[in-house]
C-alpha atoms as a PDB file:
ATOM      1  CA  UNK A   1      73.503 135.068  80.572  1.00  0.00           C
ATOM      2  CA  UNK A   2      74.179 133.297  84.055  1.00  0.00           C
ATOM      3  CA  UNK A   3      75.741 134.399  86.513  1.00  0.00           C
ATOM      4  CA  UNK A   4      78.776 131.804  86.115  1.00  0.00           C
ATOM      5  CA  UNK A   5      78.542 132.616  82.016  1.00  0.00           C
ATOM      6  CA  UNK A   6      79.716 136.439  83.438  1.00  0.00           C
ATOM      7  CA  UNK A   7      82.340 135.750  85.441  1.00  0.00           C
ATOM      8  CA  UNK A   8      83.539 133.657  83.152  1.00  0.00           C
ATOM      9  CA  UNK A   9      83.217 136.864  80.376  1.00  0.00           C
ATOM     10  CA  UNK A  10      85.265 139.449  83.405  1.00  0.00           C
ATOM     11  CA  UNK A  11      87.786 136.580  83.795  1.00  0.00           C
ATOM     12  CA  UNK A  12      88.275 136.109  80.057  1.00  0.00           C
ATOM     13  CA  UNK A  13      88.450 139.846  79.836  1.00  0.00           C
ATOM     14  CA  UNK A  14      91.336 140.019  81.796  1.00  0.00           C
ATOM     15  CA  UNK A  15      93.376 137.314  81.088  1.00  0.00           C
ATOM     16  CA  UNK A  16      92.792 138.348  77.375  1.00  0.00           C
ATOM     17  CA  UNK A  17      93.715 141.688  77.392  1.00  0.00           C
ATOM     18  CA  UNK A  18      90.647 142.732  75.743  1.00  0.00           C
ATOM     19  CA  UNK A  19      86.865 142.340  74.659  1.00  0.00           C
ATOM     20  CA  UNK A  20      87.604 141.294  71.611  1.00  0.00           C
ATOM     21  CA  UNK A  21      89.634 138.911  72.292  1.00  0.00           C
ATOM     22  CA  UNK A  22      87.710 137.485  75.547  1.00  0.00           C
ATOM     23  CA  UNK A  23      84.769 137.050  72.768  1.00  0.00           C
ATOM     24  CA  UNK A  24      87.084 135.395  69.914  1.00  0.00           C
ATOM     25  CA  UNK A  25      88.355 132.989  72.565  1.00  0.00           C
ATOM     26  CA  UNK A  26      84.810 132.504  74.198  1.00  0.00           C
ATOM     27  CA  UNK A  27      82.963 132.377  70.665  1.00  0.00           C
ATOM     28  CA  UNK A  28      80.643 135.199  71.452  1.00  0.00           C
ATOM     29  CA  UNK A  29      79.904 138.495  70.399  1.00  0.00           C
ATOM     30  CA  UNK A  30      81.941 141.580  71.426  1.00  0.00           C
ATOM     31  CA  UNK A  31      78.799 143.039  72.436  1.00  0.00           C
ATOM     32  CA  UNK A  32      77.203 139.590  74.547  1.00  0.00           C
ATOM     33  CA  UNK A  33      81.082 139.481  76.835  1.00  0.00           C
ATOM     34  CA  UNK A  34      80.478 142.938  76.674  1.00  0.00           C
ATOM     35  CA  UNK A  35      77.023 143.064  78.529  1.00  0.00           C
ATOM     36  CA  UNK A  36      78.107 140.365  80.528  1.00  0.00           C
ATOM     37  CA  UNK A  37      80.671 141.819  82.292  1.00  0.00           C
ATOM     38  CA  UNK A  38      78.224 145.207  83.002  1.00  0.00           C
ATOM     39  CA  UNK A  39      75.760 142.873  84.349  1.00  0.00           C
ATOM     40  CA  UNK A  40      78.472 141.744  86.684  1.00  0.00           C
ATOM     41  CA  UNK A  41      79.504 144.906  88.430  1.00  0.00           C
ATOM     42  CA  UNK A  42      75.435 146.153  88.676  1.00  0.00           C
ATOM     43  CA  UNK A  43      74.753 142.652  90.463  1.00  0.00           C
ATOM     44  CA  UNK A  44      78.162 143.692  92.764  1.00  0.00           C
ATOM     45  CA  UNK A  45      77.544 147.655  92.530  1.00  0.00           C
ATOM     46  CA  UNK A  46      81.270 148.360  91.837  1.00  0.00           C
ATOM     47  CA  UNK A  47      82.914 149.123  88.675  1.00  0.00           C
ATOM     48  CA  UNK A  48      85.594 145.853  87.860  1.00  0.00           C
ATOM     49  CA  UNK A  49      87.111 146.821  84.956  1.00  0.00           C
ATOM     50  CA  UNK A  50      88.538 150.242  84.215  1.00  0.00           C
ATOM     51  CA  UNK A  51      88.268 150.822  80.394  1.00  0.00           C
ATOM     52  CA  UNK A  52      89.602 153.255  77.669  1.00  0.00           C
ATOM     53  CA  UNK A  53      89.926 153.464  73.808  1.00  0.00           C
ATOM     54  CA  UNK A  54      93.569 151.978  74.056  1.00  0.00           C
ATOM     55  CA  UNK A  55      93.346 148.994  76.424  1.00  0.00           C
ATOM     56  CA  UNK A  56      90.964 147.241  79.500  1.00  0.00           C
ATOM     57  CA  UNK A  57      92.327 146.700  82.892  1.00  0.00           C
ATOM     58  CA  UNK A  58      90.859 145.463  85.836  1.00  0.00           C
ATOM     59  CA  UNK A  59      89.976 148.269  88.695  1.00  0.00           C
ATOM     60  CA  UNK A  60      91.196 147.215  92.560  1.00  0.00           C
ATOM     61  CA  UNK A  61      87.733 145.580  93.596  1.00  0.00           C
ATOM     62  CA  UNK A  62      88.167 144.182  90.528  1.00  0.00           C
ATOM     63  CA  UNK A  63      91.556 143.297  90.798  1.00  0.00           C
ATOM     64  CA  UNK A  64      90.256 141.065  94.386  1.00  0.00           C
ATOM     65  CA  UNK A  65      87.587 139.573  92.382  1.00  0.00           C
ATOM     66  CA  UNK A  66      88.850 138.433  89.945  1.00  0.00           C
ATOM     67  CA  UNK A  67      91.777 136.253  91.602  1.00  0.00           C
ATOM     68  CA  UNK A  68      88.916 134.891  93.313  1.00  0.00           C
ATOM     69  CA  UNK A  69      86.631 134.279  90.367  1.00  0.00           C
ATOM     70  CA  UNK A  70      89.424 132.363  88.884  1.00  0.00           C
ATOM     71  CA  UNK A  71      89.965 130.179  91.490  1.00  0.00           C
ATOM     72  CA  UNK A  72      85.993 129.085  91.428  1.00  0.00           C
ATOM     73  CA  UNK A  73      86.367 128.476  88.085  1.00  0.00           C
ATOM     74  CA  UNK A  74      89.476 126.267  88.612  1.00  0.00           C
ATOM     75  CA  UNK A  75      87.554 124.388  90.856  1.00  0.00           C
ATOM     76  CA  UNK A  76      84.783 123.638  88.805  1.00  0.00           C
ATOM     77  CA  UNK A  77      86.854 122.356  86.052  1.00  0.00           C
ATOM     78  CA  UNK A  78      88.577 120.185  88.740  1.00  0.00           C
ATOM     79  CA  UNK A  79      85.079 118.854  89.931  1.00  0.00           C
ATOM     80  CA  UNK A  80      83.120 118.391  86.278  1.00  0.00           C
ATOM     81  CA  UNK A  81      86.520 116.545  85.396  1.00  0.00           C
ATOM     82  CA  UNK A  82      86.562 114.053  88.195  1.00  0.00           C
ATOM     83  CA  UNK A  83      82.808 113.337  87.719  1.00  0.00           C
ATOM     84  CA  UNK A  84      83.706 112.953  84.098  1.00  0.00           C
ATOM     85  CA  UNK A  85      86.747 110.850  84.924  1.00  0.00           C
ATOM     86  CA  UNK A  86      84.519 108.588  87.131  1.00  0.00           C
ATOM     87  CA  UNK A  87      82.163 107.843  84.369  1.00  0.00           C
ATOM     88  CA  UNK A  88      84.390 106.074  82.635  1.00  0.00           C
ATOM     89  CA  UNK A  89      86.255 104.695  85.676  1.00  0.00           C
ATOM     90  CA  UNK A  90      84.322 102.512  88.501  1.00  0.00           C
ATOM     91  CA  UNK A  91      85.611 103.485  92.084  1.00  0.00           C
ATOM     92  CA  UNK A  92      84.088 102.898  95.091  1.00  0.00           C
ATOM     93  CA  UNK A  93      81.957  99.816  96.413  1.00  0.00           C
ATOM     94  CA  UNK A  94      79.581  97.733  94.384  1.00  0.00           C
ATOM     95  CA  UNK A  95      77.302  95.985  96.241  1.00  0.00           C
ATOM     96  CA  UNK A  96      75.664  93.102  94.422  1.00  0.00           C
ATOM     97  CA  UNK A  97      73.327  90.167  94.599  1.00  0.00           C
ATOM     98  CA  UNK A  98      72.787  87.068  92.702  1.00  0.00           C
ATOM     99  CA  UNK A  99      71.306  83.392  92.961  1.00  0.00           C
ATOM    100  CA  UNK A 100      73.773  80.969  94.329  1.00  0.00           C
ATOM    101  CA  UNK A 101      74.218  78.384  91.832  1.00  0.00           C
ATOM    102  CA  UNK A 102      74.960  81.524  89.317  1.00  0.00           C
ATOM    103  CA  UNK A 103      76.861  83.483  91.307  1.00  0.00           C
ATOM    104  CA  UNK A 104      79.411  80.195  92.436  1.00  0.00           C
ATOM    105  CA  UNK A 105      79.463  78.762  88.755  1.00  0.00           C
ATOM    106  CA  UNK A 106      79.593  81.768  86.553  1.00  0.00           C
ATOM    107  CA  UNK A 107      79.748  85.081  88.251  1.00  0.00           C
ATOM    108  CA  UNK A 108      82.081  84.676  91.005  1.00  0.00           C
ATOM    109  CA  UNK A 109      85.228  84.405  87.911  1.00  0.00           C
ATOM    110  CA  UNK A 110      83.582  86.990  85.952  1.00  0.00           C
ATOM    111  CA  UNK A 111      83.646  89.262  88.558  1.00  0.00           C
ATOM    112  CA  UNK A 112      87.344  88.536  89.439  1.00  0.00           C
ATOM    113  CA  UNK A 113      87.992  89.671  85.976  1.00  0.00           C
ATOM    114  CA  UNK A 114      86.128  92.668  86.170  1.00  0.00           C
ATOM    115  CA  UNK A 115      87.774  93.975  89.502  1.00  0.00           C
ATOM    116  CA  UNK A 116      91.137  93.184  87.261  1.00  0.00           C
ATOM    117  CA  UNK A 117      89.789  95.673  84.955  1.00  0.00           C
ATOM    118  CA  UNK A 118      89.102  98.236  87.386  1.00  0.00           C
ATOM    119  CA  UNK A 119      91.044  98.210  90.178  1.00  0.00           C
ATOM    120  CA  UNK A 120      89.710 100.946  92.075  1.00  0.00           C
ATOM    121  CA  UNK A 121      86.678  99.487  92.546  1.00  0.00           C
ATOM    122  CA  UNK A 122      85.699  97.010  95.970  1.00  0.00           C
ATOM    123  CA  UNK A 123      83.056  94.469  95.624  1.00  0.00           C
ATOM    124  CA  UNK A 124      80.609  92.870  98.495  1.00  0.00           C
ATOM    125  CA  UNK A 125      78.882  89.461  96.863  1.00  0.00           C
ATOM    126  CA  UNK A 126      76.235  88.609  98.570  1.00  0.00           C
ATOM    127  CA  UNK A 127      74.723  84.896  97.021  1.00  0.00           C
ATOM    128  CA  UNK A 128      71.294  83.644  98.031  1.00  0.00           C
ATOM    129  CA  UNK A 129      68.555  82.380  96.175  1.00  0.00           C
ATOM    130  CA  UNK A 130      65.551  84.481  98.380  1.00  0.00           C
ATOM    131  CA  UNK A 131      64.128  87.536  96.780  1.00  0.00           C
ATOM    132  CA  UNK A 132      66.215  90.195  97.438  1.00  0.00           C
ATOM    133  CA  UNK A 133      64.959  94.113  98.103  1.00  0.00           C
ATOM    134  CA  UNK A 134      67.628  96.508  96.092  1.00  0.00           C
ATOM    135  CA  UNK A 135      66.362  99.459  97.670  1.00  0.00           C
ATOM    136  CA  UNK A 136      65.518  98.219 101.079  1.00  0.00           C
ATOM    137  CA  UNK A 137      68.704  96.311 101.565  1.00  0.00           C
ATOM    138  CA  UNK A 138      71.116  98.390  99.860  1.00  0.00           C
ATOM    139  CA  UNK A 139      72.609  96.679  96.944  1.00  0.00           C
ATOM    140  CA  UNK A 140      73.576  98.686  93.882  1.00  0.00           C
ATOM    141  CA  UNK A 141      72.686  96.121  91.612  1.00  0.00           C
ATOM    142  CA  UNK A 142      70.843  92.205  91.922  1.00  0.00           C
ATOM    143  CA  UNK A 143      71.271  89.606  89.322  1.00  0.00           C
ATOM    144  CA  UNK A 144      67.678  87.551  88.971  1.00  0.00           C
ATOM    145  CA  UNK A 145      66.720  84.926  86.258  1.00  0.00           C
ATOM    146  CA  UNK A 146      63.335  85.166  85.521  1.00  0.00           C
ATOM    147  CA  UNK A 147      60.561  86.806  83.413  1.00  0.00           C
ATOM    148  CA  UNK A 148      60.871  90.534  82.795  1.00  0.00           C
ATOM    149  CA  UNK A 149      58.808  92.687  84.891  1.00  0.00           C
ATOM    150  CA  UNK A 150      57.460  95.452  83.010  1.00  0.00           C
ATOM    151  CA  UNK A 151      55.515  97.036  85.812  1.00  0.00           C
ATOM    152  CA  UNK A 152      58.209  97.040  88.110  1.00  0.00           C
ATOM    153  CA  UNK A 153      59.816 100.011  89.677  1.00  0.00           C
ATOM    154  CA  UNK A 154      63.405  98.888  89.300  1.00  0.00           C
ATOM    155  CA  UNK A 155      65.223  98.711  86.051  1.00  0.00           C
ATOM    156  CA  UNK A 156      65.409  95.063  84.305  1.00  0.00           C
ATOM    157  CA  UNK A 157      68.278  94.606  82.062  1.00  0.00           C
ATOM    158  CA  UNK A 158      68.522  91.345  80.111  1.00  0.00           C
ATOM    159  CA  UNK A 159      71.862  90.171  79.621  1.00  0.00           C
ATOM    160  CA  UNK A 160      71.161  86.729  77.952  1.00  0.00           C
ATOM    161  CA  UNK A 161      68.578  84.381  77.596  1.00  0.00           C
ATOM    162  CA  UNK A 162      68.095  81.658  80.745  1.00  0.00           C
ATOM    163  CA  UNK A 163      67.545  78.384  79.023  1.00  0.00           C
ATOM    164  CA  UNK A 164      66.110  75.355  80.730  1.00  0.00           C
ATOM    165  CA  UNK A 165      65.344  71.886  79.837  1.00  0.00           C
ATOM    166  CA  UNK A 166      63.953  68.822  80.884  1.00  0.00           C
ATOM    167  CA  UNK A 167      67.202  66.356  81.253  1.00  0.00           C
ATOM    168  CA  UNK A 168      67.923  62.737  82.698  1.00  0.00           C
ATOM    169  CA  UNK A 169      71.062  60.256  82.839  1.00  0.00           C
ATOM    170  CA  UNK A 170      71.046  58.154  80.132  1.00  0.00           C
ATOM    171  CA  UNK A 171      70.605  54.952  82.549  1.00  0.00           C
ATOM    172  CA  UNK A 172      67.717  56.445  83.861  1.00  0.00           C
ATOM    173  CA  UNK A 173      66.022  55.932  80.325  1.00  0.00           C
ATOM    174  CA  UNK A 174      67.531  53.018  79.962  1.00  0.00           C
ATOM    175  CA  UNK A 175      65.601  51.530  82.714  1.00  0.00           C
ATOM    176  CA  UNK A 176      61.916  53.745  81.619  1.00  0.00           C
ATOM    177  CA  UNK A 177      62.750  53.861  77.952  1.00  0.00           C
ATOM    178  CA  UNK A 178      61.864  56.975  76.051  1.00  0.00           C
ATOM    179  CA  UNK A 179      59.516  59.790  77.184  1.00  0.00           C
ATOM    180  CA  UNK A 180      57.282  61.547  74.360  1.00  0.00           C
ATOM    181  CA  UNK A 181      54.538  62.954  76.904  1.00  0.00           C
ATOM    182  CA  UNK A 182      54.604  65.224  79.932  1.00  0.00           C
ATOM    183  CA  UNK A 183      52.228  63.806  81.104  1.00  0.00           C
ATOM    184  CA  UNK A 184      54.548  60.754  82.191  1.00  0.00           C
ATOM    185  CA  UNK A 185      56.173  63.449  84.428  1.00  0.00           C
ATOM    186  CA  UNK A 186      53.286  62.402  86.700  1.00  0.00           C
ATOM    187  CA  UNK A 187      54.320  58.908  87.222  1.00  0.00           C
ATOM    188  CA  UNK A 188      57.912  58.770  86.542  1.00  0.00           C
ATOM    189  CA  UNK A 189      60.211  59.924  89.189  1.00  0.00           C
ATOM    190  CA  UNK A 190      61.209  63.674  88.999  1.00  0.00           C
ATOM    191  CA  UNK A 191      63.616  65.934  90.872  1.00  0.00           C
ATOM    192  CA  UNK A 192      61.897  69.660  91.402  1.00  0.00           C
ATOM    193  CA  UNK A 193      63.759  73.026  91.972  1.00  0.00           C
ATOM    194  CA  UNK A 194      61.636  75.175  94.718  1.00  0.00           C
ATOM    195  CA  UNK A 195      60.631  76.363  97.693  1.00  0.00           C
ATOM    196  CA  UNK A 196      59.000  73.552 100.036  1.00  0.00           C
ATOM    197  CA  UNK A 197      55.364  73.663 100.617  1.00  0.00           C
ATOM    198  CA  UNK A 198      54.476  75.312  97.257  1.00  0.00           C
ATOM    199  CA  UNK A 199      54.062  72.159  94.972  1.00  0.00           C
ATOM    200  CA  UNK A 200      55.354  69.880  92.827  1.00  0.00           C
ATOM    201  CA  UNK A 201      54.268  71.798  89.320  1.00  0.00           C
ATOM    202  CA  UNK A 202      55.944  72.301  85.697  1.00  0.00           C
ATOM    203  CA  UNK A 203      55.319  74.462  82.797  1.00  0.00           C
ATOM    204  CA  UNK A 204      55.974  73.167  79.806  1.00  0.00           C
ATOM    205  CA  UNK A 205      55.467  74.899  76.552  1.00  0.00           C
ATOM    206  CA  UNK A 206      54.353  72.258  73.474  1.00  0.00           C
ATOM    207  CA  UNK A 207      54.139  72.355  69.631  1.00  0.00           C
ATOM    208  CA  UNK A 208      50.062  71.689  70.729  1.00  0.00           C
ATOM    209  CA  UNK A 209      49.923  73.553  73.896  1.00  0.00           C
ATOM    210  CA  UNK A 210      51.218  74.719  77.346  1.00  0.00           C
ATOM    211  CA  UNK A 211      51.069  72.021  80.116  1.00  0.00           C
ATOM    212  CA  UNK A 212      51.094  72.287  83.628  1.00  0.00           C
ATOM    213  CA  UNK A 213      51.972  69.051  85.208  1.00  0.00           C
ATOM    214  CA  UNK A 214      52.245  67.576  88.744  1.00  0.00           C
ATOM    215  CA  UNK A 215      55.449  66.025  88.623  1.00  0.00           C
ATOM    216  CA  UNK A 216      55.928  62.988  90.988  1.00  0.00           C
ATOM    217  CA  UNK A 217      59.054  64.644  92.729  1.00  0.00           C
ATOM    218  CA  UNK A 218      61.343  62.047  94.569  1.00  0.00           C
ATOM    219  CA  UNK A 219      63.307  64.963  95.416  1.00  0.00           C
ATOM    220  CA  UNK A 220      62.976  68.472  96.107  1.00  0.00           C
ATOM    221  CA  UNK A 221      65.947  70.806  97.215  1.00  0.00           C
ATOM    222  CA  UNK A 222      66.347  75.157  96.138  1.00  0.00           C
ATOM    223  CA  UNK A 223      69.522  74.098  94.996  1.00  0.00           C
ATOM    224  CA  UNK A 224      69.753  73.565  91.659  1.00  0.00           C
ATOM    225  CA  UNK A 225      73.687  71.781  91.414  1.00  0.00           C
ATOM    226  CA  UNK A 226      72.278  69.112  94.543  1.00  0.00           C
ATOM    227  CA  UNK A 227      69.638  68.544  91.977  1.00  0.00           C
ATOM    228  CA  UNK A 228      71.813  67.878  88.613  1.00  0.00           C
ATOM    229  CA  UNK A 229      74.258  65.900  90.805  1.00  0.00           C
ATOM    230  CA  UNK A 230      71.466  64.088  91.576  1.00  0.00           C
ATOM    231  CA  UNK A 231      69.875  63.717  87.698  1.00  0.00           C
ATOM    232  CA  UNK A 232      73.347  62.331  86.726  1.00  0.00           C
ATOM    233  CA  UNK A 233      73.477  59.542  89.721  1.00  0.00           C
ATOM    234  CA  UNK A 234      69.899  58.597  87.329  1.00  0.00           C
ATOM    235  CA  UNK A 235      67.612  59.623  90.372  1.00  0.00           C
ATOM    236  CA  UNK A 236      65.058  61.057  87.991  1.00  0.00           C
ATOM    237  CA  UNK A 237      64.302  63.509  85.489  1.00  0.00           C
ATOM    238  CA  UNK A 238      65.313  67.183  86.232  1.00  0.00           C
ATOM    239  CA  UNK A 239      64.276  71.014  84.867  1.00  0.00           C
ATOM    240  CA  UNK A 240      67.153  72.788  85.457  1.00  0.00           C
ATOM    241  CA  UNK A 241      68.806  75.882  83.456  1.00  0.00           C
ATOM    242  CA  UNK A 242      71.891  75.183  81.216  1.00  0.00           C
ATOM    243  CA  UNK A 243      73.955  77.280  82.950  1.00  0.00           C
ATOM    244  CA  UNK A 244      74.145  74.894  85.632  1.00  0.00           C
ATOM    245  CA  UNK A 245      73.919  71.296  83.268  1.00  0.00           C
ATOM    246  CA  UNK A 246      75.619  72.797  79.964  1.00  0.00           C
ATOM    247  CA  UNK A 247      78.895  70.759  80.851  1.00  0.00           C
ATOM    248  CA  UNK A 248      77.339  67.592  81.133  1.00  0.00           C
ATOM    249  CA  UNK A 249      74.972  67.815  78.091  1.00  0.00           C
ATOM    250  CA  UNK A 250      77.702  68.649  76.250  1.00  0.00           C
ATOM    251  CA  UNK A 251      79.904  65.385  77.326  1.00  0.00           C
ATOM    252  CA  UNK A 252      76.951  63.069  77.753  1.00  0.00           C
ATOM    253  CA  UNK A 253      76.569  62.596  81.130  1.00  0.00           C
ATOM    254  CA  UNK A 254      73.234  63.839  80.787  1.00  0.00           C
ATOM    255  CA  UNK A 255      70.471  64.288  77.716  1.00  0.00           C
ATOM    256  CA  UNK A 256      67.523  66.271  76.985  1.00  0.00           C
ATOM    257  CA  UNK A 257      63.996  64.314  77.719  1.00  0.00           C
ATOM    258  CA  UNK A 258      60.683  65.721  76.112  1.00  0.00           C
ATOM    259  CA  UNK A 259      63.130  67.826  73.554  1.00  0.00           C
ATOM    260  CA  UNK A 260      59.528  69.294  72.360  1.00  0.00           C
ATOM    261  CA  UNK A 261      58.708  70.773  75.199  1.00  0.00           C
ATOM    262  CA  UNK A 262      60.286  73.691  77.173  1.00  0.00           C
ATOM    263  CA  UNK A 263      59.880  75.908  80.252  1.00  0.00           C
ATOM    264  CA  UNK A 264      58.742  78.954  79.221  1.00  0.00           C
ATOM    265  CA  UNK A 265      61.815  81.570  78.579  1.00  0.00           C
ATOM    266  CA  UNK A 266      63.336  83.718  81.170  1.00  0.00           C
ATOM    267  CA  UNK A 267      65.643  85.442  81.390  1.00  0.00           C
ATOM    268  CA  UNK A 268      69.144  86.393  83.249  1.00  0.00           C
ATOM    269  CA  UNK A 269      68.885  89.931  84.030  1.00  0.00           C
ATOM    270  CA  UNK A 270      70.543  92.518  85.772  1.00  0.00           C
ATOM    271  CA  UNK A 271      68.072  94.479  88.135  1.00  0.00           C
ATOM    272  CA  UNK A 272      69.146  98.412  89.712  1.00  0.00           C
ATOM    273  CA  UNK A 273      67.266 101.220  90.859  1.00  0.00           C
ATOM    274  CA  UNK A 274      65.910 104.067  88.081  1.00  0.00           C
ATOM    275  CA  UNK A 275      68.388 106.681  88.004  1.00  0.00           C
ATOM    276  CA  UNK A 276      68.585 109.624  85.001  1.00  0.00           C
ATOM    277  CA  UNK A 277      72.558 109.203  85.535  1.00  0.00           C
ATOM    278  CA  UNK A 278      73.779 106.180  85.765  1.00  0.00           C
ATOM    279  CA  UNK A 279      76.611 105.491  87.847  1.00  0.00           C
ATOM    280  CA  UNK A 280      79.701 104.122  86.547  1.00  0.00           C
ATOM    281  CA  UNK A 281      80.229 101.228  88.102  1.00  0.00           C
ATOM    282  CA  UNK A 282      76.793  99.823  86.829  1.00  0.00           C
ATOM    283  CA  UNK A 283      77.219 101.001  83.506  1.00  0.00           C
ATOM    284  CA  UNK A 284      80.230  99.381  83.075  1.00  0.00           C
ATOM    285  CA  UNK A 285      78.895  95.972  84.823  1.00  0.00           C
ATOM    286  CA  UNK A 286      76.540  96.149  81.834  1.00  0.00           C
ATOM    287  CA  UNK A 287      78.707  96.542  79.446  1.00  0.00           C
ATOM    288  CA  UNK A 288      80.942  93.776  81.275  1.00  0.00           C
ATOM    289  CA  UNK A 289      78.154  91.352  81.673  1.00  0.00           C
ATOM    290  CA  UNK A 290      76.716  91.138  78.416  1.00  0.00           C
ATOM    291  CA  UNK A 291      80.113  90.464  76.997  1.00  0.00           C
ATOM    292  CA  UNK A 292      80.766  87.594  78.975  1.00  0.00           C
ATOM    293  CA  UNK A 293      77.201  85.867  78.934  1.00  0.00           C
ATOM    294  CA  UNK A 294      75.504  87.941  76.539  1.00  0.00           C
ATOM    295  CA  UNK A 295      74.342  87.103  73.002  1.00  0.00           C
ATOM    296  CA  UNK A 296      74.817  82.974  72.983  1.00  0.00           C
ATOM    297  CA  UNK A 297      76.579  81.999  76.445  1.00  0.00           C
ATOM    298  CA  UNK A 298      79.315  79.309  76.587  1.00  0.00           C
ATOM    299  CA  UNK A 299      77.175  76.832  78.510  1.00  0.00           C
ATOM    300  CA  UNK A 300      74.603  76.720  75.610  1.00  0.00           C
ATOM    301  CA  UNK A 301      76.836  75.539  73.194  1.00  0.00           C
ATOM    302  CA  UNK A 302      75.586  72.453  73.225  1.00  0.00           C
ATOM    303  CA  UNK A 303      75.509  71.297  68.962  1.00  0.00           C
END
């Protein structure tokens, strides 16, 4: 046995009155607490307990160890309780990332419930829409919508699907009339999400075949709200997520164009450094996240 297993076995011993009782309490053989405790005093090279056919008390070096050896043991309840206690209980400081328009519409009140939760817990919210380094920067935990990255170091978790669509205000077709081919994303005017100087392209998945068009883009901001403000003012034709234009497909103010063809499907994921033991705080996040948005989100309820 270890070395903790025998002190364990000479404190039993003592505060049992016995070896057979140290082993009925332990669930162990006489003989195993038995051999336990001998393999404690060789390792010390004194004799701890003095025994007879009638009872089992501890000798005086044995006496000063073991008021010693219970204390240790005290302690390490004390310390494999509080690590158990903070597995279920966040505490500390979560540092997290997540894209802007996300973070302002949809995380920023989630999170103020989940600090309500957990009120031991402090959170730094750091919004941006830039790539963001976990490790390098020191975040606990980044929230990125995109494809699922199979080869990367980091651990992807998806908590819901990130639905986009191609969308205009219903004035804007009523002044181009219906649209039934991406390719008319060429000529008509179009309002693109990205970063400048990397081109005017979209992805669109068909019922014949992916196509990648050019879109004549009047407009072009990494914003994706500036850009659904815009679509509704009937500026042009937009490829946005429904997180951000859920709300007005659902009262009109905007429609889906193309309805046969889609971006291709990301997702909203929650991205965090491989660890065997997961801390707390991000285990609960999870757990938190994919209640809120997980499964069907409220901003695709859009039948």
């Amino acid at each position: 046995m270890s070395r903790l297993a025998n002190i364990s076995a000479f404190v039993a011993v003592i505060e049992h009155g016995s070896f057979a009782e140290a082993a009925r309490q332990m669930g162990l053989s006489r003989s195993q607490v038995n051999k336990s405790v001998i393999a404690l005093e060789e390792r010390l090279g004194t004799q701890l307990l003095m025994r007879t056919t009638r009872k089992v008390s501890p000798s005086a070096s044995g006496d000063a160890f073991y008021a010693r050896a219970k204390q240790i043991l005290a302690d390490l309840a004390d310390a494999e309780r509080a690590v158990m206690e903070d597995r279920d209980e966040p505490r500390g400081t979560l540092r997290l990332n997540a894209p802007m328009s996300f973070g302002a519409l949809h995380l920023g009140p989630a999170i103020a419930d989940f600090m309500a939760l957990y009120p031991d817990l402090r959170v730094e919210l750091s919004l941006n829409d830039r790539f963001v380094d976990v490790i390098e920067e020191g975040f606990d935990a980044t929230l990125r919508i995109g494809e699922l990255d199979e080869n990367s170091a980091l651990v992807d978790h998806p908590i819901c699907m990130a639905r986009r669509f191609c969308v205009a205000a219903p004035a804007f077709l009523d002044r181009h009339g219906p649209l039934n081919n991406p390719d008319q994303l060429k000529t008509l005017p179009c309002l693109h999400y990205g970063t400048f100087g990397r081109g005017h392209s979209w992805r669109l998945v068909g019922p014949d075949r992916t196509h990648t068009v050019a879109v004549n883009a009047v407009m072009q901001a990494n914003n994706g709200e500036v850009l659904a403000a815009a679509c509704e003012r009937g500026l042009g034709i937009a490829m946005l997520p429904t997180f951000i234009t859920g709300p007005a497909l659902q009262d009109g103010r905007l429609v889906r164009v193309l309805p046969d063809y889609a971006p291709p499907d990301i997702h909203l994921m929650l991205v965090y450094p491989p660890n065997r033991h997961l801390a707390p705080k991000i285990r609960r996040l999870i757990d938190f996240l994919y209640d809120r948005f997980g499964s069907r989100p409220h901003w695709d309820l859009l039948e």
